[in-house]
C-alpha atoms as a PDB file:
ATOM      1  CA  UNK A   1      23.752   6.232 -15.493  1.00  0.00           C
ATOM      2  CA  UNK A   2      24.832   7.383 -11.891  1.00  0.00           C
ATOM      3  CA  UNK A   3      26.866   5.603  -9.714  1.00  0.00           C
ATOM      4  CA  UNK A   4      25.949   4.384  -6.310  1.00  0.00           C
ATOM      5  CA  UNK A   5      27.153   6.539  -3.509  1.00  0.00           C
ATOM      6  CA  UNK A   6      28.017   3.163  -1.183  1.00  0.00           C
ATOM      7  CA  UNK A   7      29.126   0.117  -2.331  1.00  0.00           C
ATOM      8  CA  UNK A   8      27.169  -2.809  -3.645  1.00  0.00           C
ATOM      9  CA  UNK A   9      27.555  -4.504   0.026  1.00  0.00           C
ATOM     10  CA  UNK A  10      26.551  -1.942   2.041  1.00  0.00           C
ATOM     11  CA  UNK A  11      23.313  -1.317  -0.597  1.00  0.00           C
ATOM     12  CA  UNK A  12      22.060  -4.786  -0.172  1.00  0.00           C
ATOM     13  CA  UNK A  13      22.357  -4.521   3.422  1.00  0.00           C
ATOM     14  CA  UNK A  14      20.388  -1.240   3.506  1.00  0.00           C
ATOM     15  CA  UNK A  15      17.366  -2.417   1.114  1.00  0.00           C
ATOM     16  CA  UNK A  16      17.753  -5.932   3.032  1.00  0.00           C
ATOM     17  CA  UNK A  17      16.237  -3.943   6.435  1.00  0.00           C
ATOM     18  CA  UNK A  18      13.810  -2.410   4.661  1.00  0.00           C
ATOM     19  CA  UNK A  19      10.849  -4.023   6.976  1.00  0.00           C
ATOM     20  CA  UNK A  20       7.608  -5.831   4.951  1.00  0.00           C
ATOM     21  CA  UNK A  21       5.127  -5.416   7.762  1.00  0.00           C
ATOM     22  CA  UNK A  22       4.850  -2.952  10.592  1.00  0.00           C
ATOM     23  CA  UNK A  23       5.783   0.176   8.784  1.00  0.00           C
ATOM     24  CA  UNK A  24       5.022   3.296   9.570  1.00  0.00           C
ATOM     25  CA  UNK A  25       1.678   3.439   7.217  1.00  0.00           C
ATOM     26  CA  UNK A  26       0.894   0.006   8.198  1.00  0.00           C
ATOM     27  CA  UNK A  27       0.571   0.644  11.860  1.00  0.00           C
ATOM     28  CA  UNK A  28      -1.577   4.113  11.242  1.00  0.00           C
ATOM     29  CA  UNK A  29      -3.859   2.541   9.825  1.00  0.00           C
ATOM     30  CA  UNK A  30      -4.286  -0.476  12.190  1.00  0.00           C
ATOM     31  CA  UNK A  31      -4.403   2.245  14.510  1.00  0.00           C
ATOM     32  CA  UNK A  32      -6.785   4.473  13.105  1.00  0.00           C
ATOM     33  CA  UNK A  33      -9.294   1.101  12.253  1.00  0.00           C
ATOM     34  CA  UNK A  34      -8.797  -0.351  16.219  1.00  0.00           C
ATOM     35  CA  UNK A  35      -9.936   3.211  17.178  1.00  0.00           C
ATOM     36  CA  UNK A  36     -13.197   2.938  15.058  1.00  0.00           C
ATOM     37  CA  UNK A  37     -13.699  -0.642  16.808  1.00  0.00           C
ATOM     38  CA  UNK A  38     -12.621  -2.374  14.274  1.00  0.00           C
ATOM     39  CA  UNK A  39     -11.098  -6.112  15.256  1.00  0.00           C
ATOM     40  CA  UNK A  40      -8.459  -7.292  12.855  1.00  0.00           C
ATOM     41  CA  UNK A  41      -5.690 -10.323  12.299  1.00  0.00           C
ATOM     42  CA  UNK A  42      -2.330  -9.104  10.954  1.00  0.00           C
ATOM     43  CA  UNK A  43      -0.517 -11.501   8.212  1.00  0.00           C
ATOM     44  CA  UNK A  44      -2.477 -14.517   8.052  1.00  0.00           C
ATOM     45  CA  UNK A  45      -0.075 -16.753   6.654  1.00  0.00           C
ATOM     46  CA  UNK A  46      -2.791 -19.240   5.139  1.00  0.00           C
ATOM     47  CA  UNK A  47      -4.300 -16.527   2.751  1.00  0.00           C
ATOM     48  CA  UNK A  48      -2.715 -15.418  -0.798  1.00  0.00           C
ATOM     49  CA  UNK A  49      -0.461 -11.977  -0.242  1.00  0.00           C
ATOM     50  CA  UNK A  50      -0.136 -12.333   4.126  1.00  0.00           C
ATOM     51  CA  UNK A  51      -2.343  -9.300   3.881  1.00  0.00           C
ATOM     52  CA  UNK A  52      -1.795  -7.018   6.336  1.00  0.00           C
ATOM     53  CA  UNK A  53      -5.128  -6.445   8.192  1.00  0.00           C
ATOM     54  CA  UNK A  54      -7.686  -9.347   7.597  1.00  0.00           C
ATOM     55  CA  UNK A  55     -11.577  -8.629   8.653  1.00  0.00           C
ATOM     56  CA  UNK A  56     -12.483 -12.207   9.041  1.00  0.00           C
ATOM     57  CA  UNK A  57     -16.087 -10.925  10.142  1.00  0.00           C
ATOM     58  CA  UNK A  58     -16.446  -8.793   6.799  1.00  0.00           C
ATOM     59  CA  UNK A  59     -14.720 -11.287   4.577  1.00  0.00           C
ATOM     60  CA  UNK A  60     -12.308  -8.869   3.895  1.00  0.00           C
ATOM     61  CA  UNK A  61      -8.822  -8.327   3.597  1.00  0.00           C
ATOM     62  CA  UNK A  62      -6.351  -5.235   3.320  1.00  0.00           C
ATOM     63  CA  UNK A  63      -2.901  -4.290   1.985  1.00  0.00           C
ATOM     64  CA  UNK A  64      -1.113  -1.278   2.822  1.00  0.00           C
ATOM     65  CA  UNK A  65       1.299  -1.304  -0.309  1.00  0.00           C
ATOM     66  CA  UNK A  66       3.958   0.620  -0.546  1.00  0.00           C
ATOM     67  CA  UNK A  67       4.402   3.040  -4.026  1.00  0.00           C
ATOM     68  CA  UNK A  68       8.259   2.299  -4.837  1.00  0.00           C
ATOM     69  CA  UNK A  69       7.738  -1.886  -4.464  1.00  0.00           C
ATOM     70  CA  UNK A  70       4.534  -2.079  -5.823  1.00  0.00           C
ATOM     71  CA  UNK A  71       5.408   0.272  -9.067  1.00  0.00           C
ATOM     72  CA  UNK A  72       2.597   2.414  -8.495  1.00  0.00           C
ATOM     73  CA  UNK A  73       1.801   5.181 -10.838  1.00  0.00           C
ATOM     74  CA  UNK A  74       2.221   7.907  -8.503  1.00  0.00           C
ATOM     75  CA  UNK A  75       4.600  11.197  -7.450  1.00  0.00           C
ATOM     76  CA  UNK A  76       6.462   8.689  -5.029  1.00  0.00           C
ATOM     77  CA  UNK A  77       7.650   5.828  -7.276  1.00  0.00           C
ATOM     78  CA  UNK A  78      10.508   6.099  -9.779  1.00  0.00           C
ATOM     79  CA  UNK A  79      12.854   4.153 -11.606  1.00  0.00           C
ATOM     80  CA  UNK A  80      15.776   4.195 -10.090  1.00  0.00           C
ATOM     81  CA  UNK A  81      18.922   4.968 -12.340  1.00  0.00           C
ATOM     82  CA  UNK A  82      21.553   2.475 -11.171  1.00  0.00           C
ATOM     83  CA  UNK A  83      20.687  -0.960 -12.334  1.00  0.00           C
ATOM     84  CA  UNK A  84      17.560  -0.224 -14.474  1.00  0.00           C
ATOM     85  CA  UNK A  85      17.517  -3.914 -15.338  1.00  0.00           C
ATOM     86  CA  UNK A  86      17.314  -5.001 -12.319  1.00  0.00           C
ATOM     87  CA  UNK A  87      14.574  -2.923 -11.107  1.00  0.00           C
ATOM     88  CA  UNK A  88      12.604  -3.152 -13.878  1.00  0.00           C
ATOM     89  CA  UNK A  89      12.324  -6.934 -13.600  1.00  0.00           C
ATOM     90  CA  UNK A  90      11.925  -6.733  -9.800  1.00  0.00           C
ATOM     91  CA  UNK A  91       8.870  -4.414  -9.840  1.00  0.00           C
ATOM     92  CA  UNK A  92       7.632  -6.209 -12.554  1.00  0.00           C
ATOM     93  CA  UNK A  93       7.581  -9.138 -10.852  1.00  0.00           C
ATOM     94  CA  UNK A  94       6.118  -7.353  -7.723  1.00  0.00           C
ATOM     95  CA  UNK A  95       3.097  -6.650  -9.652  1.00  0.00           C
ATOM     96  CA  UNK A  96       2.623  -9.755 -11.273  1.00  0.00           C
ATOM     97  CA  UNK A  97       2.617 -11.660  -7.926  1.00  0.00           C
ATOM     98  CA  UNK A  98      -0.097  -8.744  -6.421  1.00  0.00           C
ATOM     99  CA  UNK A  99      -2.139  -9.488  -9.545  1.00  0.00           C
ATOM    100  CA  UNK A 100      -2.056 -13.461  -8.819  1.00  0.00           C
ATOM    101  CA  UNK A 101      -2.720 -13.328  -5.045  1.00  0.00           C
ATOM    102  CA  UNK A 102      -5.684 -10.512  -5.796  1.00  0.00           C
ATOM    103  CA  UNK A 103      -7.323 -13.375  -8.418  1.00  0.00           C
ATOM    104  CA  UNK A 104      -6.487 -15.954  -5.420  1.00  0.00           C
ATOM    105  CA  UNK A 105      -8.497 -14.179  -2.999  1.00  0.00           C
ATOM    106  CA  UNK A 106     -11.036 -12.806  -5.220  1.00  0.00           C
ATOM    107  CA  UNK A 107     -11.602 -16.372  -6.218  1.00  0.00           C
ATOM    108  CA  UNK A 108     -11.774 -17.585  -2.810  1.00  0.00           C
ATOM    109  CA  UNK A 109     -14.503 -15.403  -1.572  1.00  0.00           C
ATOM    110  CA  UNK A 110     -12.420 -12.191  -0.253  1.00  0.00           C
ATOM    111  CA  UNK A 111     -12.911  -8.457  -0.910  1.00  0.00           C
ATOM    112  CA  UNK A 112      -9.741  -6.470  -1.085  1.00  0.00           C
ATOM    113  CA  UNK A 113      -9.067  -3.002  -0.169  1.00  0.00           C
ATOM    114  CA  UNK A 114      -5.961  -1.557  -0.806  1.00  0.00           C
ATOM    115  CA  UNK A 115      -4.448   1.457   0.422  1.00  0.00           C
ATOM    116  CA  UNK A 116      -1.327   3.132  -1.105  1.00  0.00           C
ATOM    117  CA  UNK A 117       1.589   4.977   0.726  1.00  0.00           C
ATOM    118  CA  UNK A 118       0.802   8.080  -1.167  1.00  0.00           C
ATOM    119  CA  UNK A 119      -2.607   7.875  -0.009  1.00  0.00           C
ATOM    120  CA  UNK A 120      -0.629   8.722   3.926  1.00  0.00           C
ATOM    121  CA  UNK A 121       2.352  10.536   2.788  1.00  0.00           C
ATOM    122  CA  UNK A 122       3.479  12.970   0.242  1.00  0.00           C
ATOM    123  CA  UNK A 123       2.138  16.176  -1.738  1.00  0.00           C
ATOM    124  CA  UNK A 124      -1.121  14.104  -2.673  1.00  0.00           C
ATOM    125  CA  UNK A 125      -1.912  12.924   1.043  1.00  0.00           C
ATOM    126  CA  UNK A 126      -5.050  12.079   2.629  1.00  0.00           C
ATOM    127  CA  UNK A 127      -6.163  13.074   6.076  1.00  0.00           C
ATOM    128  CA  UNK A 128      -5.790  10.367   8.345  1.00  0.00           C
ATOM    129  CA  UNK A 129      -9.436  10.510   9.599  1.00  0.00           C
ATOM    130  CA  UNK A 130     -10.981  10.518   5.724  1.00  0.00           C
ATOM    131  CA  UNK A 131      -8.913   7.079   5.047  1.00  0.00           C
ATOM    132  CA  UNK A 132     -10.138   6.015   8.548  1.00  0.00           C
ATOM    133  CA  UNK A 133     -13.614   6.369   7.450  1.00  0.00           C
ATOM    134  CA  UNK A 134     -12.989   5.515   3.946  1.00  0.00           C
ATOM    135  CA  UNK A 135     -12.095   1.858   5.073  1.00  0.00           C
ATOM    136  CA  UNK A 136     -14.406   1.694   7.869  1.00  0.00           C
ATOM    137  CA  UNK A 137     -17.430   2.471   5.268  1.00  0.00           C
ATOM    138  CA  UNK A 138     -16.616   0.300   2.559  1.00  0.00           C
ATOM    139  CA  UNK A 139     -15.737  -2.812   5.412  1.00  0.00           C
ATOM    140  CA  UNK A 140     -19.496  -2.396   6.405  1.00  0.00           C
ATOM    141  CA  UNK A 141     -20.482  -2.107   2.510  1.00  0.00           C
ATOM    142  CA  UNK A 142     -20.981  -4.907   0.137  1.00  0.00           C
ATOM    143  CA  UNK A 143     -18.249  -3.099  -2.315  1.00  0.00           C
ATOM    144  CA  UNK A 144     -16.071  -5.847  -3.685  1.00  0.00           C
ATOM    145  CA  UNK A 145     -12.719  -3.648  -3.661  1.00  0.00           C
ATOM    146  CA  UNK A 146     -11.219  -0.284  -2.517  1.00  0.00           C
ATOM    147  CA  UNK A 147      -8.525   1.293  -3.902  1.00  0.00           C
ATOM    148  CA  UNK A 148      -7.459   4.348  -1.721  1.00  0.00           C
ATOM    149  CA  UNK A 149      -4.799   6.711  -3.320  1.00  0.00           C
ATOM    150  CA  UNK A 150      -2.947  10.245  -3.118  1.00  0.00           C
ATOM    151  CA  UNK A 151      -5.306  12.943  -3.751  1.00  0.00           C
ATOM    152  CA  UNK A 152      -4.977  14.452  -6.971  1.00  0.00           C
ATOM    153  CA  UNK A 153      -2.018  17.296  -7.656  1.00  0.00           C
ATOM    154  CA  UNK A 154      -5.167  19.736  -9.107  1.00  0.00           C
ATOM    155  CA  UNK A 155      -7.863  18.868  -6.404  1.00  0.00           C
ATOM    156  CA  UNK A 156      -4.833  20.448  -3.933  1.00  0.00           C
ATOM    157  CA  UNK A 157      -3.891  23.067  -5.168  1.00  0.00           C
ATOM    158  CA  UNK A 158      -7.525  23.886  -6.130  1.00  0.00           C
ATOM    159  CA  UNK A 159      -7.968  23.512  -2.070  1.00  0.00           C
ATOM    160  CA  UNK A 160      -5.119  26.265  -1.797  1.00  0.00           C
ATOM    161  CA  UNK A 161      -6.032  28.566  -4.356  1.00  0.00           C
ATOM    162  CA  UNK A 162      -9.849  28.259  -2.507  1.00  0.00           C
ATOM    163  CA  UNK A 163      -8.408  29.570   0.799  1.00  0.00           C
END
């Protein structure tokens, strides 16, 4: 196991200001979707999750989750080595909650979209106009759920090799 490079105060200050809404991805996004004339309300406290963006008009709701807090099974997210324990149980937790609040809404009428940090940053990135039009499409579909992701490792480098 590694040590920490700060102490165990000054660590639970810095993950204590990591923000839960208005990050970077959250606000391209809302961005990209206002610029396509989309209308949205941010956080609605009254519905399972706050979701981020909620389409009242489409009956639809979106989360812009982040890889490392959500334990998503992707280039960005590992285990950290310091408190393994810890961790372990928190993400766990994290994904057991998402999993409750998706039933929730599902059950409630809602579609869900999600998009995924790795779908914006990283080796596996999409380009912001394709997740743009991703959403926008499947908001004016009947699809119950979207899952947007990073591109695949092979699909990219198959892109480069192409070139």
């Amino acid at each position: 196991m590694c040590a920490d490079r700060v102490s165990t105060a000054v660590r639970s200050k810095i993950m204590a200001s990591i923000k839960g809404k208005d990050t970077k991805p959250e606000l391209a996004i809302r961005s990209s979707l206002h610029r396509r004339g989309l209308r949205f309300r941010l956080h609605r406290r009254d519905l399972p999750g706050k979701p981020d963006l909620v389409f009242p008009k489409h009956r639809a709701v979106l989360f812009v989750h982040g890889c490392f807090w959500h334990g998503h099974d992707c280039h960005l997210f590992s285990m950290p080595r310091s408190r393994r324990d810890f961790w372990q149980q928190k993400i766990t937790r994290n994904r057991e909650r998402d999993a409750k609040q998706r039933a929730a809404l599902i059950e409630s009428g809602w579609r869900i979209a999600t998009v995924w940090e790795c779908a914006l940053m990283g080796r596996t990135r999409m380009q912001p106009d394709e997740i743009g039009e991703s959403c926008t499409a499947w908001l004016k579909s009947e699809t119950a759920e979207l899952d947007l992701r990073g591109l695949l490792a092979e699909s990219i480098s198959t892109e480069k090799n192409e070139r």
